[in-house]
Protein backbone atom coordinates (compact mmCIF):
# COMPACT_ATOMS: atom_id res chain seq x y z
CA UNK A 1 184.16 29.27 215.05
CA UNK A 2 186.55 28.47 212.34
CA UNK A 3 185.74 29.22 208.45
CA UNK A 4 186.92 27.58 205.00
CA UNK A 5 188.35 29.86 202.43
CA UNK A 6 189.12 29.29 199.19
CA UNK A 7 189.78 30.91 196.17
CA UNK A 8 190.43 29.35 192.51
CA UNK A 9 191.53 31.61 189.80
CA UNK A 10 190.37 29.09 185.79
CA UNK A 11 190.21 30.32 182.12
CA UNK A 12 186.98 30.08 181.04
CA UNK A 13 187.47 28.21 177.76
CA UNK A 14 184.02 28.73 176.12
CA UNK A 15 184.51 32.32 175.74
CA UNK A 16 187.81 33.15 173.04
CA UNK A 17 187.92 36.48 172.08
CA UNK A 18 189.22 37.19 168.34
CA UNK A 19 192.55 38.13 169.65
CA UNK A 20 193.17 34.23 171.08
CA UNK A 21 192.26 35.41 174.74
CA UNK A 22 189.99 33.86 176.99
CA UNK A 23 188.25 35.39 180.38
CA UNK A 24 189.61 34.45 183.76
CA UNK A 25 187.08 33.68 186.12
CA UNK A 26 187.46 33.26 190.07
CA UNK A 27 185.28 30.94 192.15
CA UNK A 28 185.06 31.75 196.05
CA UNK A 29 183.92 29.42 198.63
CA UNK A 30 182.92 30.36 202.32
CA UNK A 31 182.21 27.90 204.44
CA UNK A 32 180.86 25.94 201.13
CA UNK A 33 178.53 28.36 199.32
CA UNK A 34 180.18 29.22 196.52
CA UNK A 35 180.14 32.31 194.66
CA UNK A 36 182.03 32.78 190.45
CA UNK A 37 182.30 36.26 188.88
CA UNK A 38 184.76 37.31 186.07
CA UNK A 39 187.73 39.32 186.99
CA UNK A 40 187.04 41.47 183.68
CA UNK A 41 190.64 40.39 182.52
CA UNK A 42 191.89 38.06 179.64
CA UNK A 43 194.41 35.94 178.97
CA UNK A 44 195.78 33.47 176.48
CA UNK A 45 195.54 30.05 177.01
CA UNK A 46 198.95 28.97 177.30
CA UNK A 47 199.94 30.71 180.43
């Protein structure tokens, strides 16, 4: 039995720090059930 994997790395825009930054969030997907958590890193928004 074959699975889907996926995994999409986004900038959550809702949530600037005051330095500019935002938090990166990663989404998962198995087999369609998806799962998001934060990655407890920040970035700005032009990378």
């Amino acid at each position: 039995m074959r699975s889907m994997f996926k995994v999409l790395f986004y900038v959550k825009k809702g949530s600037e720090k005051p330095n500019a930054t935002y938090l990166i969030m990663c989404r998962l997907t198995v087999d369609r059930e998806i799962k998001q958590f934060s990655c407890k890193m920040d970035a700005p928004l032009h990378l």
